[in-house]
Protein backbone atom coordinates (compact mmCIF):
# COMPACT_ATOMS: atom_id res chain seq x y z
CA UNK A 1 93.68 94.46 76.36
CA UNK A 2 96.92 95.05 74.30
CA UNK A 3 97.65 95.86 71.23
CA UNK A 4 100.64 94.88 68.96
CA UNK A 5 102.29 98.13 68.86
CA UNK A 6 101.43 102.17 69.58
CA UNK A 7 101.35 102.50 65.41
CA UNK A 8 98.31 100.45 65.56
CA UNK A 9 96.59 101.58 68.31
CA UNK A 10 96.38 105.20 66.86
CA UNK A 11 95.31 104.48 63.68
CA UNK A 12 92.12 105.92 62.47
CA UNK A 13 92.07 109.18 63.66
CA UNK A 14 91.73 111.15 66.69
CA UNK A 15 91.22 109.01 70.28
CA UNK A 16 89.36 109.61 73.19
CA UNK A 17 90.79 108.80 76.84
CA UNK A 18 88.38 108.25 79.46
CA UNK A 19 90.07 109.09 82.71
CA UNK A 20 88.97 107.25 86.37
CA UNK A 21 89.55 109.25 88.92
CA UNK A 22 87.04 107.30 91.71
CA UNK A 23 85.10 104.38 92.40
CA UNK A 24 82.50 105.86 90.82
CA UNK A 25 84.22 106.55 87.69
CA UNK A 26 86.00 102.73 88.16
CA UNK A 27 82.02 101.62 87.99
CA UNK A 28 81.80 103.76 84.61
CA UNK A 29 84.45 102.17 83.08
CA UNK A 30 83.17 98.61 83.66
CA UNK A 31 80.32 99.84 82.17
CA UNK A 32 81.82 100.57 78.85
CA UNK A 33 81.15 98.33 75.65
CA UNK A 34 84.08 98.59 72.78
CA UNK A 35 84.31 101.86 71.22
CA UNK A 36 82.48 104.25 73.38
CA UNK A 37 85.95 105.49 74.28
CA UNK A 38 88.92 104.28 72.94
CA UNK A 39 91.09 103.89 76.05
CA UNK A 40 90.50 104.06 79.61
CA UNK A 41 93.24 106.32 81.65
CA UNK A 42 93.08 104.80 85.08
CA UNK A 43 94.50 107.43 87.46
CA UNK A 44 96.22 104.84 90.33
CA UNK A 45 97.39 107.94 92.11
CA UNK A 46 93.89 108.85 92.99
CA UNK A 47 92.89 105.74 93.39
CA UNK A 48 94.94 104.42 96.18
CA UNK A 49 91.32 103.52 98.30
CA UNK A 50 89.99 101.91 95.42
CA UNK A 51 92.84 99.15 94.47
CA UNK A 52 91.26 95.63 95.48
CA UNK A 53 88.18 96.49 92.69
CA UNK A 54 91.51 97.78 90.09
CA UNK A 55 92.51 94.85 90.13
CA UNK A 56 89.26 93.07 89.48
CA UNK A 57 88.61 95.14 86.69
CA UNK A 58 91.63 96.05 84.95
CA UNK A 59 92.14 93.02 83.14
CA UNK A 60 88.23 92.87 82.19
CA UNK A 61 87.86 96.25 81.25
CA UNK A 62 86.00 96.14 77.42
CA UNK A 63 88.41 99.48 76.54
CA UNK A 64 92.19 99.43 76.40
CA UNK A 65 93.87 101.01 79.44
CA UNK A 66 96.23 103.66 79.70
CA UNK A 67 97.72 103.30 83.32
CA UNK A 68 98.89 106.31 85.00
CA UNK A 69 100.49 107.10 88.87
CA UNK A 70 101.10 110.61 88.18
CA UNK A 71 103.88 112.14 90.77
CA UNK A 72 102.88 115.21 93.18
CA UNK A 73 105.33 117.71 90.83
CA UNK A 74 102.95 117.18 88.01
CA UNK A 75 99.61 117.14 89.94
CA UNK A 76 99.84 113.84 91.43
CA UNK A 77 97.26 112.59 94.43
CA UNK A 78 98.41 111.70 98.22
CA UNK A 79 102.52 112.66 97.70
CA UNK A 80 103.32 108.89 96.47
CA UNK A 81 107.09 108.00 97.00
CA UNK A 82 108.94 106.78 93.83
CA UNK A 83 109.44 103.20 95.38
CA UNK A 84 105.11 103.38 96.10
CA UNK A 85 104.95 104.56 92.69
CA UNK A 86 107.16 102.23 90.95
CA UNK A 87 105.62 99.28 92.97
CA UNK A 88 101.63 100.25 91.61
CA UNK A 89 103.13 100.42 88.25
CA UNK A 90 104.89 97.19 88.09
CA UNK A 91 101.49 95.65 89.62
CA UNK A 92 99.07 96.84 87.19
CA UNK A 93 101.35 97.18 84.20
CA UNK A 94 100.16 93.57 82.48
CA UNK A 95 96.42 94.67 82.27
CA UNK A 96 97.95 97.95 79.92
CA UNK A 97 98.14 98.87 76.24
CA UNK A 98 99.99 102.19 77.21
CA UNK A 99 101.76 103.22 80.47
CA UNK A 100 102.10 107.06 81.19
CA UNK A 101 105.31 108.51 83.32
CA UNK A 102 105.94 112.37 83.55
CA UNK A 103 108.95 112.99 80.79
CA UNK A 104 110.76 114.94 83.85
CA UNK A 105 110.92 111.41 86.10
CA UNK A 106 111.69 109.07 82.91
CA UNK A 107 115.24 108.55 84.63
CA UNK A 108 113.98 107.43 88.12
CA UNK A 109 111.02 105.01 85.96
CA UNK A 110 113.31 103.82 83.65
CA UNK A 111 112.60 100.27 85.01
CA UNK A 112 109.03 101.14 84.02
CA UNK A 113 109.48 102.08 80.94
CA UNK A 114 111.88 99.12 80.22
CA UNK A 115 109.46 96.29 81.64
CA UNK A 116 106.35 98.12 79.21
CA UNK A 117 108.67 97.83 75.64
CA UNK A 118 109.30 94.32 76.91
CA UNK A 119 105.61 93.49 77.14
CA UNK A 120 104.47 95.34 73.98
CA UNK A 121 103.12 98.01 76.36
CA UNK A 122 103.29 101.80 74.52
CA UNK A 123 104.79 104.41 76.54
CA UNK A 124 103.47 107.65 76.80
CA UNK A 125 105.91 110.76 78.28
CA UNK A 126 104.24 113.68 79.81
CA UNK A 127 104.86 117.01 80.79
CA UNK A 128 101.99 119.15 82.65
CA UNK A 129 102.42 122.82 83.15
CA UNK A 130 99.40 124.36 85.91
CA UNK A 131 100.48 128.05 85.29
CA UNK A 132 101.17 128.80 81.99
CA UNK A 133 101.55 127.86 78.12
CA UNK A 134 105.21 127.68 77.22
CA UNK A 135 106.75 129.09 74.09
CA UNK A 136 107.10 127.27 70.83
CA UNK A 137 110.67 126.80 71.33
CA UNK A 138 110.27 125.08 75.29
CA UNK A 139 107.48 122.84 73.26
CA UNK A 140 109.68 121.80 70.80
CA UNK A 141 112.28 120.65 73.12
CA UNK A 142 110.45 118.40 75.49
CA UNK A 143 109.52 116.98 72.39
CA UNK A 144 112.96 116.34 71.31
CA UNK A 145 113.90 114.79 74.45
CA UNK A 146 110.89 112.52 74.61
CA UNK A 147 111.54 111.60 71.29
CA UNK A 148 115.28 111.23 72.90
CA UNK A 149 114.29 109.48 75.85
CA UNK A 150 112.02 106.71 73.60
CA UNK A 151 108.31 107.56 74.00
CA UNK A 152 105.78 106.38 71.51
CA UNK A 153 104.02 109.25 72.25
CA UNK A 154 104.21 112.53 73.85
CA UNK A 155 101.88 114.38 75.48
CA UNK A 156 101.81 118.31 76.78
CA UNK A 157 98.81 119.62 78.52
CA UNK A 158 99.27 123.64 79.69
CA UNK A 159 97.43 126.20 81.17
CA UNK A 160 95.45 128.01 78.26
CA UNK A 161 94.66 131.52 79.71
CA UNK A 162 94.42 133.33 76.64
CA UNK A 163 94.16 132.78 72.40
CA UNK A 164 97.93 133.26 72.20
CA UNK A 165 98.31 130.19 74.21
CA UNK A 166 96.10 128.47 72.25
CA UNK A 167 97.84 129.96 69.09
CA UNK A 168 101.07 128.66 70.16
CA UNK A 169 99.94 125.15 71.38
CA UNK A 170 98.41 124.91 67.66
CA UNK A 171 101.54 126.05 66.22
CA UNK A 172 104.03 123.57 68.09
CA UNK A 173 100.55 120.76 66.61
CA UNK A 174 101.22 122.32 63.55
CA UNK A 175 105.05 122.35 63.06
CA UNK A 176 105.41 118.60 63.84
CA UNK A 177 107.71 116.17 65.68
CA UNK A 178 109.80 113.12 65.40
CA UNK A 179 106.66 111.25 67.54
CA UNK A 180 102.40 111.36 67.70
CA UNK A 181 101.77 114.55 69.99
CA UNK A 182 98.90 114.50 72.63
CA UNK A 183 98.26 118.25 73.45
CA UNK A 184 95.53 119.73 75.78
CA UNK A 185 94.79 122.97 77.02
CA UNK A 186 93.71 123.74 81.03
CA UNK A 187 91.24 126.51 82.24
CA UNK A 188 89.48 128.79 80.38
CA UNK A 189 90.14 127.85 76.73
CA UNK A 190 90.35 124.41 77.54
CA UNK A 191 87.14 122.51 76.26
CA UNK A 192 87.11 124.38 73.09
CA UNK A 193 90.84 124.27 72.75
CA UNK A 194 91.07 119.69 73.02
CA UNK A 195 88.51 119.99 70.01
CA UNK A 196 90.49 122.23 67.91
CA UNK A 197 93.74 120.12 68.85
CA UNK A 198 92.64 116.67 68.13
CA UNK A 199 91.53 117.88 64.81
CA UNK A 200 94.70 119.45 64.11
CA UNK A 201 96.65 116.18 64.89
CA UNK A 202 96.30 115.89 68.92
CA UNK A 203 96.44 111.57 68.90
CA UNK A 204 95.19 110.90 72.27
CA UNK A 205 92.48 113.55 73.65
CA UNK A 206 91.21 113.40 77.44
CA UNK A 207 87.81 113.35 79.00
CA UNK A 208 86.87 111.69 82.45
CA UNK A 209 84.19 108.98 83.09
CA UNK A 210 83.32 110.31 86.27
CA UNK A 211 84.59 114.04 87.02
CA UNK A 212 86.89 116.71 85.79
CA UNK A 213 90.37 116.49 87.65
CA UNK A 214 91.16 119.86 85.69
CA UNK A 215 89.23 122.83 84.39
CA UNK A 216 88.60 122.26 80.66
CA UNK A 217 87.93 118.52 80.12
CA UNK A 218 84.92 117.65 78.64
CA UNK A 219 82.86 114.33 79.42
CA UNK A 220 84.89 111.34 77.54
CA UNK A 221 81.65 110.30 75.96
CA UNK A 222 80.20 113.89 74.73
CA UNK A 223 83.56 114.22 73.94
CA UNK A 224 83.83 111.42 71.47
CA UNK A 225 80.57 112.23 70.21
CA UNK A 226 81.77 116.26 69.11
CA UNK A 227 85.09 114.53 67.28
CA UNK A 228 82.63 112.20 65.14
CA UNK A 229 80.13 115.35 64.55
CA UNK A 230 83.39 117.41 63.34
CA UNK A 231 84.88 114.09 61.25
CA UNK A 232 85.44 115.22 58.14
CA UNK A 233 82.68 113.36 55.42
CA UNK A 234 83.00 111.61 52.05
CA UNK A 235 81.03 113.89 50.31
């Protein structure tokens, strides 16, 4: 399911990403009717078992798909090579509405990245830090050079060990950027932190359909359920 550019697929506030990390969270997913999530993350990287029923389901999935073959120096499964990478990319890219590559490989996938603006196909750059929150500043660049490097969107998810990471991930929300921001916290102020986030701006907001890859995610679907409670009314 595509759509006809990243503009439109983020309108309307706040959206929740569903991420497949198994068979059983493939089985989930085919489950889904229209709008109990609002895009499926499938996570090829841990899904290298389960790629026969991807490709029976990707292009019947109800929910848009983000596709994703994340790379072991951002918390990628089973050490992929680039060339294994590239190869499940160019496979499943069709079935996609956005295709995610770490910001710190966008060089080596730049094939990737070409094929998916020549399809329509968003492109989401990513940076993942496991030990820590950077500073404001280190925030602000990445942004700059994803903005640089072409994303549609770009998306940080840290380590938040403490309120002053939070504090700072909110401020970096808060100051802006030249492109829609998708940031998550990790660990112990993580659940609460992706609710404050997506409503301070956050565009694309993860859960999993099956089981949390990371401390802090929520369930997709309670997840989408706590935005619409905290939606702000008409009265």
């Amino acid at each position: 399911m595509h759509f006809p550019n990243a503009a439109a697929a983020l309108r309307g506030g706040p959206k929740v990403v569903g991420a497949v990390y198994s068979r059983r969270g493939l089985q989930a997913a085919a489950r889904l009717r229209p709008g109990a999530v609002d895009f499926v993350e499938l996570r090829l990287d841990l899904l290298v078992s389960e790629l026969e029923q991807v490709a029976r389901l990707a292009p019947r999935l109800a929910i848009p798909v983000i596709l994703t073959v994340r790379g072991s120096r951002e918390g990628g499964a089973n050490a992929l090579s680039l060339a294994t990478r590239i190869g499940m990319l160019e496979k499943f890219l069709p079935h996609a509405a956005f295709v995610d590559l770490e910001l710190a490989s966008v060089k080596e996938l730049g094939s990737i990245a070409a094929a998916a603006r020549a399809q329509k196909i968003g492109v989401i750059l990513s940076h993942h830090d496991f030990k820590k929150t950077p500073p404001q500043k280190k925030l602000v660049a990445l942004a700059k050079a994803a903005a640089h490097a072409g994303a549609d969107i770009f998306k940080i998810a840290t380590v938040t060990k403490t309120a002053s990471d939070v504090a700072e991930l909110l401020g970096f929300l808060h100051a802006g950027a030249r492109l829609p921001l998708s940031v998550m916290g990790m660990g112990r102020f993580g659940k609460v932190s992706r609710l404050l986030f997506a409503q301070a701006g956050s565009v694309l907001n993860y859960g999993f359909l099956d089981q949390a890859a990371v401390p802090g995610q929520w369930p997709a679907l309670l997840l989408k359920k706590r935005l619409a409670e905290l939606a702000p009314s008409d009265e």
